[in-house]
C-alpha atoms as a PDB file:
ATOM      1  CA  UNK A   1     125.753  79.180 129.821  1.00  0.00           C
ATOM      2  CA  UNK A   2     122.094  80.377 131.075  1.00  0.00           C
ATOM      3  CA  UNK A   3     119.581  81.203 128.422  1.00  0.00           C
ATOM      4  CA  UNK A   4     118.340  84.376 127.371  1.00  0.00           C
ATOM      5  CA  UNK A   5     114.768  84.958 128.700  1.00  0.00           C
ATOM      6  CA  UNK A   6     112.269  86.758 126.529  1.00  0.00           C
ATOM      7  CA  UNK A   7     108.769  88.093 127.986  1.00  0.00           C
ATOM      8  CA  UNK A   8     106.165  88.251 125.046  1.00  0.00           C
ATOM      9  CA  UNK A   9     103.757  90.939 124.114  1.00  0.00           C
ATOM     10  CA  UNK A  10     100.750  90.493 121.963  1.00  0.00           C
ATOM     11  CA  UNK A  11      98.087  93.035 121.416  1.00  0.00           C
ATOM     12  CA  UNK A  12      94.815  93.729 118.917  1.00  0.00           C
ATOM     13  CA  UNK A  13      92.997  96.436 118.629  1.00  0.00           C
ATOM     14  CA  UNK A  14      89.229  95.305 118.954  1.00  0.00           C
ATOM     15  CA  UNK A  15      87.493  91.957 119.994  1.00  0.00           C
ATOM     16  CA  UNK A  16      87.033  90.931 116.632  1.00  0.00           C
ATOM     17  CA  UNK A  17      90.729  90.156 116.086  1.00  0.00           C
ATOM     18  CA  UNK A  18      91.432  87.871 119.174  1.00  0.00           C
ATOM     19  CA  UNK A  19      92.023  84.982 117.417  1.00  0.00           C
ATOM     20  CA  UNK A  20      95.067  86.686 116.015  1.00  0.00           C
ATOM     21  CA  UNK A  21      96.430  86.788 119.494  1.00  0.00           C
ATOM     22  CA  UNK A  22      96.787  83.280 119.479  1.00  0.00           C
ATOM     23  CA  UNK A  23      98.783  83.674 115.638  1.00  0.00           C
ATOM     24  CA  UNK A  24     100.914  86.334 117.670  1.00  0.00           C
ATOM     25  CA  UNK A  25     101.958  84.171 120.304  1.00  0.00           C
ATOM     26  CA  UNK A  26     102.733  81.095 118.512  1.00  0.00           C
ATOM     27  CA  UNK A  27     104.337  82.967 115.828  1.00  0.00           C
ATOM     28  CA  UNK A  28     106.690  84.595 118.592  1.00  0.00           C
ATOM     29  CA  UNK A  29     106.758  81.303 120.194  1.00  0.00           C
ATOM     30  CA  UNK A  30     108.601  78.942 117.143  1.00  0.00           C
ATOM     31  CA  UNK A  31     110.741  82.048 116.179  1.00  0.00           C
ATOM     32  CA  UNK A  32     112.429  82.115 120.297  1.00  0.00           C
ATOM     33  CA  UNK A  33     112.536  78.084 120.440  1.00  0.00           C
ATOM     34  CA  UNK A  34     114.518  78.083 117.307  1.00  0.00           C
ATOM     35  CA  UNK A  35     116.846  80.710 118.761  1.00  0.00           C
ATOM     36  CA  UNK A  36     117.299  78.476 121.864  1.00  0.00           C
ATOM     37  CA  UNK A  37     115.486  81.115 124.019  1.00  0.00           C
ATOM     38  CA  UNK A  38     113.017  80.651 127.250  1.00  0.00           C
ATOM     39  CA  UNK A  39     109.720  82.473 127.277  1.00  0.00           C
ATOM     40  CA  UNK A  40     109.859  83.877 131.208  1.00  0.00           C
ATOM     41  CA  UNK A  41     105.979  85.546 130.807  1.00  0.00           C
ATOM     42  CA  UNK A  42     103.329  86.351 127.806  1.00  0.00           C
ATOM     43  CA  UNK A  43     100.495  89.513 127.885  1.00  0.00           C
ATOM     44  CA  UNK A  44      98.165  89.159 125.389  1.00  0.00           C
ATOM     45  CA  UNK A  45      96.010  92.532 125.347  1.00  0.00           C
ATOM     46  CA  UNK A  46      92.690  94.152 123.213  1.00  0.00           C
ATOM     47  CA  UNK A  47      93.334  97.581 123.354  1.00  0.00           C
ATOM     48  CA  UNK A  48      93.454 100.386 120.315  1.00  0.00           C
ATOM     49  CA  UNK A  49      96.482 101.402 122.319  1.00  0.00           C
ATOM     50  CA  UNK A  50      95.011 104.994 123.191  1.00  0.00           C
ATOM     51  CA  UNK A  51      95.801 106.650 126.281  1.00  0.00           C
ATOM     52  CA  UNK A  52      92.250 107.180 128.398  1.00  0.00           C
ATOM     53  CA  UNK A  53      92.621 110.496 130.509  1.00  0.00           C
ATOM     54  CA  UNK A  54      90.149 110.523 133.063  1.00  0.00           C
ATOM     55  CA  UNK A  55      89.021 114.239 134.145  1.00  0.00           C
END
């Protein structure tokens, strides 16, 4: 049987906190290897998540 395939998402909301992309991801990372899942992709993002409208 083919494994489920998982595409990881980690985001923080300024530049101060980008070492806790690396947390994120590695976190995410054990948790899918224990469940026997592959990782197809990973984003890791600093954003506050806002939309920006541009005028």
């Amino acid at each position: 049987m083919e494994k489920s395939k998982v595409f990881i998402y980690c985001q923080v909301s300024s530049c101060e906190l980008r070492n806790l992309l690396d947390y994120q991801e590695n976190t995410l990372r054990n948790l899918i290897c224990s469940l026997d899942i592959n990782v197809v992709a990973v984003v890791r993002k600093v954003s506050t998540g806002k939309k920006t409208y541009i005028g």
